[in-house]
Protein backbone atom coordinates (compact mmCIF):
# COMPACT_ATOMS: atom_id res chain seq x y z
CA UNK A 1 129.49 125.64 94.74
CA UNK A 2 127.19 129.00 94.22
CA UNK A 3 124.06 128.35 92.61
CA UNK A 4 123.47 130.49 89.69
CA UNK A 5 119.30 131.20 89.75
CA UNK A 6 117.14 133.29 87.77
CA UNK A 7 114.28 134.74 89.28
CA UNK A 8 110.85 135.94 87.06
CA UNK A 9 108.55 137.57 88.53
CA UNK A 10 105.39 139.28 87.66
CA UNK A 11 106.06 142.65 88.47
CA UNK A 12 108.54 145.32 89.42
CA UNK A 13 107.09 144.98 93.03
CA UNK A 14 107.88 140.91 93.39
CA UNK A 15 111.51 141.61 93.23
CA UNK A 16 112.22 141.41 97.28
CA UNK A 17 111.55 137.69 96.77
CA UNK A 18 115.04 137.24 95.97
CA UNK A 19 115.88 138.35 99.33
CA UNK A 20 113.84 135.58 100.82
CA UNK A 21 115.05 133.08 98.46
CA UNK A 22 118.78 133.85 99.41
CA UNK A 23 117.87 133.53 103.26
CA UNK A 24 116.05 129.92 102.39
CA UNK A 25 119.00 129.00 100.57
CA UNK A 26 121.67 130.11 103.23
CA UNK A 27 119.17 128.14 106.02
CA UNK A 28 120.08 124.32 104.22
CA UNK A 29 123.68 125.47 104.06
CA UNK A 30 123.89 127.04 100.29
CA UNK A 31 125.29 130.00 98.55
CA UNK A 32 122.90 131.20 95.90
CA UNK A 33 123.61 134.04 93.44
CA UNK A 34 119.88 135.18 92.26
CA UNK A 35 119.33 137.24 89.06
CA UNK A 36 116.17 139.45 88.54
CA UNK A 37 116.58 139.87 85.02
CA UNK A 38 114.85 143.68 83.57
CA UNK A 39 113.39 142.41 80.29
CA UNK A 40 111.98 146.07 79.76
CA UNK A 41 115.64 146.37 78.26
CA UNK A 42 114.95 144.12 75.42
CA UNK A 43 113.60 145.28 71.79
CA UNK A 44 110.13 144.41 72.20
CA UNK A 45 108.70 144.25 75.01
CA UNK A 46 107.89 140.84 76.38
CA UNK A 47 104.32 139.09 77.05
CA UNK A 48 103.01 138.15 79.85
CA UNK A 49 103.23 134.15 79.85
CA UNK A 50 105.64 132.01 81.69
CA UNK A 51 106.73 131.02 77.91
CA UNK A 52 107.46 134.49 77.03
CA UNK A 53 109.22 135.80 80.00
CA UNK A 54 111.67 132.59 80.14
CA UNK A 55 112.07 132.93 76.37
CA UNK A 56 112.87 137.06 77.01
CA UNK A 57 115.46 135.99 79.74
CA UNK A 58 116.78 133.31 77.38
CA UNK A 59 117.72 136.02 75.12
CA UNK A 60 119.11 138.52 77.72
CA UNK A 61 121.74 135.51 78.21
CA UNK A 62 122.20 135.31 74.50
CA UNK A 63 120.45 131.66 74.64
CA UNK A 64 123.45 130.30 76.80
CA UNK A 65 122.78 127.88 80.01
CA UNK A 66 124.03 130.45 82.76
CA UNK A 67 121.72 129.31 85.46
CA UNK A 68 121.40 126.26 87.95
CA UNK A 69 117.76 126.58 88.31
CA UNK A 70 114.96 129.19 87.61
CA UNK A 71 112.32 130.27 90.50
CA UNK A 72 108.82 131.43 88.71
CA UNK A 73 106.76 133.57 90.34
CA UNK A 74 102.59 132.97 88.93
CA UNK A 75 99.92 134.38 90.95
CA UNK A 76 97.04 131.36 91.28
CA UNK A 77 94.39 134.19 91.39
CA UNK A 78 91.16 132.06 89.87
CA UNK A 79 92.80 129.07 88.86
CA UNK A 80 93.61 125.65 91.38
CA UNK A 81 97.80 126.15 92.14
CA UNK A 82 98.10 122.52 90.54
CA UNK A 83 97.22 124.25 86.95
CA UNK A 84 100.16 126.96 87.56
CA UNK A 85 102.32 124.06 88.56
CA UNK A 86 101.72 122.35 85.75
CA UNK A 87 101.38 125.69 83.24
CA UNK A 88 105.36 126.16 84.45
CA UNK A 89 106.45 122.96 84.20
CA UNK A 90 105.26 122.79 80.56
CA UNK A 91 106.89 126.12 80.09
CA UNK A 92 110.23 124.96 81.47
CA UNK A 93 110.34 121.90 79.85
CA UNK A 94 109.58 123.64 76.33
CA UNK A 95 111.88 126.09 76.32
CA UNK A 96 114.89 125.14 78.94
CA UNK A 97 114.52 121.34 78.80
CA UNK A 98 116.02 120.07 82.16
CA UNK A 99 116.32 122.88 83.57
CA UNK A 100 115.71 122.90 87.56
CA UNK A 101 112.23 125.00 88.43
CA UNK A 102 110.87 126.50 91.70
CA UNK A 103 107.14 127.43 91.60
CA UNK A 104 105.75 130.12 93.50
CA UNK A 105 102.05 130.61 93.51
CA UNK A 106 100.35 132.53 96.13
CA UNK A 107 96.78 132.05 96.64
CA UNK A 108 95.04 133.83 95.02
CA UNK A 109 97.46 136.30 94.85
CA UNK A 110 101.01 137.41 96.68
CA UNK A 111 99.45 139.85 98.26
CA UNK A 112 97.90 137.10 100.82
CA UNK A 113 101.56 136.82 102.11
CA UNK A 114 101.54 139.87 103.17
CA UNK A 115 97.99 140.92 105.07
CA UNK A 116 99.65 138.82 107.94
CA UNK A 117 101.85 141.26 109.87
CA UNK A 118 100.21 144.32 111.53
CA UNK A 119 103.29 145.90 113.06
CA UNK A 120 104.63 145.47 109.12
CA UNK A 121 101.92 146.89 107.96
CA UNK A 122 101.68 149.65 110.44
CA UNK A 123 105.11 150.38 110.04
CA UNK A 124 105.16 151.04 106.10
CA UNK A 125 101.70 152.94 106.72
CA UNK A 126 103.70 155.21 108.34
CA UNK A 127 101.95 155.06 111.65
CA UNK A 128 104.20 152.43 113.65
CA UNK A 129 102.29 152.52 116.98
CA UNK A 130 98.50 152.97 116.10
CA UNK A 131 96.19 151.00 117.42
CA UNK A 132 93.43 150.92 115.27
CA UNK A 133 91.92 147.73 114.02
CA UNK A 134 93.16 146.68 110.80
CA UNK A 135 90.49 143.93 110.41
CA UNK A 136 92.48 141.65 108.61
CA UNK A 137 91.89 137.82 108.38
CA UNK A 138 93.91 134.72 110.35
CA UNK A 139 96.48 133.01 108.84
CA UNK A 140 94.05 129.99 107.90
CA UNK A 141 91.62 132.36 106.26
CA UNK A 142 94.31 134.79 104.21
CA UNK A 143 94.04 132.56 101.16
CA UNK A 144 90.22 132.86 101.22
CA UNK A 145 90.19 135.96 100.57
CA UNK A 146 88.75 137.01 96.92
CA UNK A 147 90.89 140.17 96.45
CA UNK A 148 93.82 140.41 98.91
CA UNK A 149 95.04 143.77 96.69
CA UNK A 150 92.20 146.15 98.12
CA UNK A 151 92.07 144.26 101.17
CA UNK A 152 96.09 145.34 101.91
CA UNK A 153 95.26 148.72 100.15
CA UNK A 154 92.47 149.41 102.77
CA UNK A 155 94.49 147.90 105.80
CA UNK A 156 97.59 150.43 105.13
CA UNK A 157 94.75 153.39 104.76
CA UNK A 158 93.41 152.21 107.31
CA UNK A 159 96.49 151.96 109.62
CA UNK A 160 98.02 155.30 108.50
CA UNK A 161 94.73 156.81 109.70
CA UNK A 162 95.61 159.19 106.78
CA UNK A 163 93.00 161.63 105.62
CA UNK A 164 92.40 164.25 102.83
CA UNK A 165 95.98 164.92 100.93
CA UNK A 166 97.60 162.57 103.13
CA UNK A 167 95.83 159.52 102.25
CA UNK A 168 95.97 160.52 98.45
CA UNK A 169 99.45 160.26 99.06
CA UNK A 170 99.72 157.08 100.74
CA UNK A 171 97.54 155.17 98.17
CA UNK A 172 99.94 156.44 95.39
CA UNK A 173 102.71 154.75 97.19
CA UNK A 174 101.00 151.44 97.06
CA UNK A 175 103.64 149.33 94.36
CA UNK A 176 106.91 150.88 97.09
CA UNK A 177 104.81 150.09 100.06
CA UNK A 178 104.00 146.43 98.94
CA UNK A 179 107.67 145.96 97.92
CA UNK A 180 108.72 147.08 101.35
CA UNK A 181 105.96 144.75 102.64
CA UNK A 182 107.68 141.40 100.55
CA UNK A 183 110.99 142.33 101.70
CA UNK A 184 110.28 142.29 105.52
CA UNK A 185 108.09 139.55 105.52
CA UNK A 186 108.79 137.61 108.79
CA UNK A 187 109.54 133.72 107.33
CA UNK A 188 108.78 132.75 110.68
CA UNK A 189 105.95 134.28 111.14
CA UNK A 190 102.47 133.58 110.56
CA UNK A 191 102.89 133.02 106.90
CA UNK A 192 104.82 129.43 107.63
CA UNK A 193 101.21 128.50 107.98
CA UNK A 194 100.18 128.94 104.60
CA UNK A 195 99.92 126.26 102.23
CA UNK A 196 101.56 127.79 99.42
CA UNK A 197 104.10 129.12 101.33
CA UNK A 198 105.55 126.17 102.76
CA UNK A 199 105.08 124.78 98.84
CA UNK A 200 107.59 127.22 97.28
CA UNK A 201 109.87 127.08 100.66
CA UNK A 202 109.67 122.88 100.36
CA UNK A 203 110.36 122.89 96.75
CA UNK A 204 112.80 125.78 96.70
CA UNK A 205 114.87 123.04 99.55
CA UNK A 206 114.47 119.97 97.73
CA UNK A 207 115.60 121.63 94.31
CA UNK A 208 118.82 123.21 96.37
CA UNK A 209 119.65 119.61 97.34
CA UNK A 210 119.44 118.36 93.64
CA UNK A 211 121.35 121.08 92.07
């Protein structure tokens, strides 16, 4: 049987999660069909709550049960993972009741997943066999870091060793770069190491083998 799963996330550049999340599901032996619904094409335009975007999907479906189980992307940024857990939970259980859920919250933010892989970040920087240092943090210190964002927006700079127009460039790239970034993210590379990703790639399992 396919499983039919809907994916939020929170933005346009979280998408190449899906990719990830078919792989996982094709490692334990399952087919998975996963939606990334565009709420941009409803009415109004959605908020930002795990609430509101499930609601928003709910009504791209017409309100019907179309999907086996939804993955939700939240950020942890200042907040402990176990109050996102339990903020989508609540969500879930308020407006899908018993509906299967898959919580994915980097810490402190996605972008932690990603400062990881030089050659990946080389590569996207444009500048595949530099060798300048990118200065980036071990795998046990990547979710330490207060503001992964600038710290991946200075290591691709950095990288392309960019400067002037160039660079300008680059940095106005950043949303396509970190999407490239997600989508060749190594799953067995350094980021199996990371708490939260072995959370969402341990619950994402478990769920398949409910559903």
């Amino acid at each position: 049987m396919t499983v039919r799963a809907l994916y939020l996330c929170e933005g346009s550049s979280d998408t190449g999660l899906r990719f990830h999340i078919e792989a996982i599901a094709a490692d334990v032996g399952r087919e998975i069909l996963v939606t990334v619904p565009d709420l941009n094409r409803l009415p109004s335009k959605p908020g930002h709550s795990v609430e509101d975007k499930l609601r928003a999907a709910q009504r791209l479906s017409d309100g019907e049960r179309v999907y086996d189980l939804v993955v939700i992307h939240r950020d942890a940024d200042r907040h402990p993972a176990d109050h996102r857990r339990r903020e989508i939970a609540e969500a879930v259980a308020k407006v899908s009741p018993g509906l299967e859920h898959v919580p994915v919250i980097p810490v402190r933010m996605l972008e932690a997943w990603l400062l990881l892989d030089h050659a990946a970040i080389r590569e996207v920087a444009g500048n595949p066999h530099g060798k300048v240092a990118l200065d980036l943090p071990k795998a046990t210190k990547a979710e330490s870091v207060p503001n992964p964002k600038d710290l991946l927006k200075q290591a691709l700079a950095t990288a392309s060793e960019e400067k002037g127009r160039g660079l300008k460039k680059l940095q106005a790239r950043f949303c396509e770069n970190r999407a490239r970034l997600l989508q060749m993210l190594d799953r067995e590379g350094p980021v199996k190491r990371l708490a939260s990703w072995q959370s969402f790639t341990t619950d994402l399992c478990e769920t398949l083998n409910r559903v």
